[in-house]
Protein backbone atom coordinates (compact mmCIF):
# COMPACT_ATOMS: atom_id res chain seq x y z
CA UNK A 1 0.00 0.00 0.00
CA UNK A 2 1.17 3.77 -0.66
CA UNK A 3 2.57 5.71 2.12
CA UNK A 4 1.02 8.71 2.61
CA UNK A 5 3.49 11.68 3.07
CA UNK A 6 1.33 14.92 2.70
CA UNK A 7 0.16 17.09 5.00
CA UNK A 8 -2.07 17.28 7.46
CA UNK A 9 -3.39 20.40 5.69
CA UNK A 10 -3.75 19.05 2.40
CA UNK A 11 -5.02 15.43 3.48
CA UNK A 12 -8.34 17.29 4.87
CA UNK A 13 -9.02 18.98 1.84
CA UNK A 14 -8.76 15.90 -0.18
CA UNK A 15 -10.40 14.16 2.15
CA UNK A 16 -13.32 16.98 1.56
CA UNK A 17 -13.02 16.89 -1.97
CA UNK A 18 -11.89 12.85 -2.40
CA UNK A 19 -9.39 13.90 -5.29
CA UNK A 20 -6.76 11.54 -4.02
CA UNK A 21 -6.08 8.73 -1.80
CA UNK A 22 -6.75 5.18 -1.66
CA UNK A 23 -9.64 2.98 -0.38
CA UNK A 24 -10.97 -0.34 -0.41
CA UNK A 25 -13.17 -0.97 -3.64
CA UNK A 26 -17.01 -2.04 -3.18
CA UNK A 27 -17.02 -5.74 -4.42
CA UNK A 28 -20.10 -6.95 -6.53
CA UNK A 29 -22.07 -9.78 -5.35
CA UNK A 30 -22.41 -12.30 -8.28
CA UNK A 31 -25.55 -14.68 -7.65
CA UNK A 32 -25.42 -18.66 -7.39
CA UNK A 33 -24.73 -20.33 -10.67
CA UNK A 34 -24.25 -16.80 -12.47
CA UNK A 35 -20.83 -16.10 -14.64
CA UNK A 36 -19.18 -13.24 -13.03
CA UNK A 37 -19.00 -10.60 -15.86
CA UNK A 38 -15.65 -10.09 -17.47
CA UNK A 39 -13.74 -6.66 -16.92
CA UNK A 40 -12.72 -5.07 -19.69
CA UNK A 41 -8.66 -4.16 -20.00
CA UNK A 42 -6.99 -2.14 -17.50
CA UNK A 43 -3.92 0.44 -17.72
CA UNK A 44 -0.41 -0.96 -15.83
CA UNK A 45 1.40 0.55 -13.74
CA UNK A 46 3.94 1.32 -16.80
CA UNK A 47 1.21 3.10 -18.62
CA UNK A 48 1.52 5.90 -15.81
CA UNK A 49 3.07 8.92 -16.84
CA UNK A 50 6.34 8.89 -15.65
CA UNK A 51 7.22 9.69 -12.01
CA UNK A 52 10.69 12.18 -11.76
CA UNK A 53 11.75 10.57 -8.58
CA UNK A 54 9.41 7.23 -7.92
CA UNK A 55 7.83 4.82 -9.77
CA UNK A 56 4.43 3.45 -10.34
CA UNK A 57 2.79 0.60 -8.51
CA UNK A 58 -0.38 -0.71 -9.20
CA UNK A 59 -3.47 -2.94 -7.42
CA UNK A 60 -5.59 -5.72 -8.70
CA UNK A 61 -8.64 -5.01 -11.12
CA UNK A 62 -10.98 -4.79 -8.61
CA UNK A 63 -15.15 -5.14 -9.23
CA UNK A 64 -17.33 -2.05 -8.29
CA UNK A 65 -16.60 1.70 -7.40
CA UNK A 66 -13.93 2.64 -5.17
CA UNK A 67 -16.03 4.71 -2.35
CA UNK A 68 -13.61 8.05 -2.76
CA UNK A 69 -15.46 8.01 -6.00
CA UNK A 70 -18.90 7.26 -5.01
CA UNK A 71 -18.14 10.50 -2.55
CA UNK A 72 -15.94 12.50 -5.36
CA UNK A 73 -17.88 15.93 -6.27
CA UNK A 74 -16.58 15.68 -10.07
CA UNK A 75 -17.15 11.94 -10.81
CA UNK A 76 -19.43 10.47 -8.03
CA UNK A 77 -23.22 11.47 -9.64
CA UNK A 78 -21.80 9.56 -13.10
CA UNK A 79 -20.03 6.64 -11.74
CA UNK A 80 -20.75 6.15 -8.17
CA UNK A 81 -22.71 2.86 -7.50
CA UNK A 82 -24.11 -0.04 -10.21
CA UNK A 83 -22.87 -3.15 -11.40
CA UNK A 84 -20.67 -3.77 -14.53
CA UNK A 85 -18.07 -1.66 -12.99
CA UNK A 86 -14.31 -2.43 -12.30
CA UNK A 87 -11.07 0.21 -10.83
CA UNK A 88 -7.79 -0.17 -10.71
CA UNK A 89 -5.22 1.66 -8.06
CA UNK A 90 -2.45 2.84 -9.10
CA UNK A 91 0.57 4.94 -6.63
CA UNK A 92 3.77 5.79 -5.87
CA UNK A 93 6.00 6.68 -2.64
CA UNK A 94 5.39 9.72 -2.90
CA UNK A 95 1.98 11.91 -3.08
CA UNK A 96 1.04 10.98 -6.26
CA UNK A 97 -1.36 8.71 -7.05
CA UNK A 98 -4.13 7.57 -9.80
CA UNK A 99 -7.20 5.51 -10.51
CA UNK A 100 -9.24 3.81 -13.63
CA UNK A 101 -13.09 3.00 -13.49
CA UNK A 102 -14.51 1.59 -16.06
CA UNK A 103 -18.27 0.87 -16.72
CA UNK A 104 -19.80 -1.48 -19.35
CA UNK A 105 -23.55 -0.69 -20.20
CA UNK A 106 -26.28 -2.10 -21.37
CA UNK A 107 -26.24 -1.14 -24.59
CA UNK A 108 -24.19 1.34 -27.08
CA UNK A 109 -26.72 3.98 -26.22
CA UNK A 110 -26.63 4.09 -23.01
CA UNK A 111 -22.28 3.53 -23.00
CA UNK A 112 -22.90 7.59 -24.98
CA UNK A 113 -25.01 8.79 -22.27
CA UNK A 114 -22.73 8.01 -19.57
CA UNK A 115 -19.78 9.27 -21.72
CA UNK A 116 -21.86 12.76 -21.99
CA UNK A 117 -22.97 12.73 -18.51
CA UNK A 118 -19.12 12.44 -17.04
CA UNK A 119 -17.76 15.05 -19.53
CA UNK A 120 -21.11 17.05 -18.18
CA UNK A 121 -20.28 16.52 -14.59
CA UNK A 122 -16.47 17.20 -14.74
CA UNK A 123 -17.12 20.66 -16.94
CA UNK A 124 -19.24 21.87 -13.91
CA UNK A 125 -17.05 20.29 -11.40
CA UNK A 126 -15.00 23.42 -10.14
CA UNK A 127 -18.31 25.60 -9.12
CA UNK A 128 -19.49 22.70 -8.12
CA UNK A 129 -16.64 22.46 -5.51
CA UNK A 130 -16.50 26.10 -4.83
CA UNK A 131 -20.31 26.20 -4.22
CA UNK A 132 -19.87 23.16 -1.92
CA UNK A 133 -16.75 24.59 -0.07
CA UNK A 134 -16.33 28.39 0.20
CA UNK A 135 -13.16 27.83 1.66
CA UNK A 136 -11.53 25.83 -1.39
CA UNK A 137 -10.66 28.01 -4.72
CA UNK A 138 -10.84 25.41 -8.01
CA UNK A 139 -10.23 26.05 -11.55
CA UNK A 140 -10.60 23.89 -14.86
CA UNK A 141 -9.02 23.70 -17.44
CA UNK A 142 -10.16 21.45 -20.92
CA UNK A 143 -7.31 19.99 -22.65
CA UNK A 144 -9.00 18.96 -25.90
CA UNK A 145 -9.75 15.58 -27.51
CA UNK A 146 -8.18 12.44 -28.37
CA UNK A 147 -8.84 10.69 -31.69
CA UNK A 148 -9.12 7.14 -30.39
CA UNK A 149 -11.88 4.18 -30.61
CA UNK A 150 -15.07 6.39 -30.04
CA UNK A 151 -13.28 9.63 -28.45
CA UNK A 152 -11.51 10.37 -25.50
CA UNK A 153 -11.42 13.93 -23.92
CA UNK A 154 -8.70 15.36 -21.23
CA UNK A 155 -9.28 17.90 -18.50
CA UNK A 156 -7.50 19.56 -15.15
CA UNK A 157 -8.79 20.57 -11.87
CA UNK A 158 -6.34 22.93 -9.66
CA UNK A 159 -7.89 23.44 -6.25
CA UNK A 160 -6.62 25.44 -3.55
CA UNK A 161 -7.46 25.74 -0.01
CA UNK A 162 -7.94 28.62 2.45
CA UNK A 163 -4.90 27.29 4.92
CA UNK A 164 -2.30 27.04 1.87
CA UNK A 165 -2.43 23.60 0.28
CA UNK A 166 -2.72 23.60 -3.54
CA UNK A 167 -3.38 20.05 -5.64
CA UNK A 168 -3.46 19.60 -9.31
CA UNK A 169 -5.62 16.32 -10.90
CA UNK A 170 -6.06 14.99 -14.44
CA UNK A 171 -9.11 13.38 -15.68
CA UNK A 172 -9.62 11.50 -18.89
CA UNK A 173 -12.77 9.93 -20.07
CA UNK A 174 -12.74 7.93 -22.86
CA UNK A 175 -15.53 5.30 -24.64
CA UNK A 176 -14.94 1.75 -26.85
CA UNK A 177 -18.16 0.55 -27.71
CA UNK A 178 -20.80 0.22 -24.65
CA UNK A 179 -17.29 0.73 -22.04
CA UNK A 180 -16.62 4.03 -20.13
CA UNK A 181 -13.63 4.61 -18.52
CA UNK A 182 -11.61 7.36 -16.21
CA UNK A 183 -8.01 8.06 -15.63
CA UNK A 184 -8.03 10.20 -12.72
CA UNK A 185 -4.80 11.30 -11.88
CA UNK A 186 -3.72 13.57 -8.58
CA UNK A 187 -0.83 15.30 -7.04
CA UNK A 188 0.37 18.43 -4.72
CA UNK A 189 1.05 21.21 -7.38
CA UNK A 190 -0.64 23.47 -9.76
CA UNK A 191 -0.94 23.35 -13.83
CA UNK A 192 2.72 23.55 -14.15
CA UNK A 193 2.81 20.44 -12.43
CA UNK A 194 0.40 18.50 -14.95
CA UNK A 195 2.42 16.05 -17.72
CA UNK A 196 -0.90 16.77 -19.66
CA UNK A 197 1.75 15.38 -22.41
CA UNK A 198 1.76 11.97 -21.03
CA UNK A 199 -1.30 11.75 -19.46
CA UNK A 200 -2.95 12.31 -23.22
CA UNK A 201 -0.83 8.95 -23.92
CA UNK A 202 -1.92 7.57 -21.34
CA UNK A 203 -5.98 8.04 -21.45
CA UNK A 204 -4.72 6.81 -25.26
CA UNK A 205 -3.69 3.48 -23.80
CA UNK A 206 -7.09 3.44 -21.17
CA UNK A 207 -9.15 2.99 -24.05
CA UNK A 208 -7.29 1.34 -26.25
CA UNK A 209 -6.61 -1.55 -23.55
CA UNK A 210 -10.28 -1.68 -22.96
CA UNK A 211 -11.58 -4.53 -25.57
């Protein structure tokens, strides 16, 4: 498991705003006699952008929705709870850290309308956060999209607390068929901080990997 080196500071206001950290993933109950559904394919720890001073390590594919995601203010309406969902941890000694969910729907359609509703949900995520805690500044920014499988699209969140502690994420979304899936990557910093550069490779590989 990652050890934790931030902050006491900066720990509560991800806490508040469940942008990084690990947690124990929700596992789906599979009923008697019932094939457990297959995930789809998951990033690797080398498929991280790289780390100047530490490397990637990753955990299992894991069924359901990690709960800092069920609770997150930018991806928890769109992916928190249901079944046909998998995540995948991902950290490294230091404070950085990342995640993939992936969701596989019912049908083509309604893989669309969850690709809409997360790009939806993370374009409104910084008043969102602001609304939800005056004492936390936060600031998008859209990066564009990826020509890959159905479309992929890349965005980052800077938020910034009242008592000093500033953390940058990266979120890609991405669709193959009736799958979903989000790269959500986190660290202490600001925009300068983002390798938007490999993280666009990256959500590349996400959905690519997927079938």
């Amino acid at each position: 498991m990652p050890k934790h080196t931030r902050s006491t500071a900066t720990l509560t206001a991800l806490t508040a705003l469940a942008v990084t950290g690990l947690t124990l993933g929700t596992v789906l109950t599979v009923p008697a006699g019932a094939a457990a559904p297959k995930a789809p394919g998951f990033l690797a720890a080398k498929d991280l952008p790289p780390h100047a001073t530490s490397t990637w390590s990753a955990g299992r594919v894991t069924a359901g929705v990690p709960e800092v995601i069920e609770l997150d203010t930018c991806l928890g309406m769109a992916l928190g709870g249901g079944s046909n969902t998998w995540h995948r941890e991902f950290w490294t000694d230091l404070d950085t850290t990342a995640r993939q969910v992936s969701v596989k729907a019912s049908t083509v359609s309604a893989a669309k309308g969850r690709y809409a509703r997360v790009n939806k949900d993370i374009k409104s995520c910084a008043k969102r956060i602001e609304r939800a805690y005056p004492e936390i500044d936060a600031s998008l920014r859209d990066y564009g999209t990826l020509a890959v499988e159905e479309g992929a699209h890349v965005y980052g969140l800077h938020v910034e607390s009242a008592w000093g502690s500033t953390d940058i994420r990266l979120l890609g979304v991405g669709r193959d068929g009736r799958t979903v899936t989000v790269v959500d990557w986190g660290q202490m910093g600001n925009f300068g901080n983002a390798p938007v550069k490999a993280f666009k490779k990256t959500t590349v590989k996400a959905v690519n990997k997927l079938h």
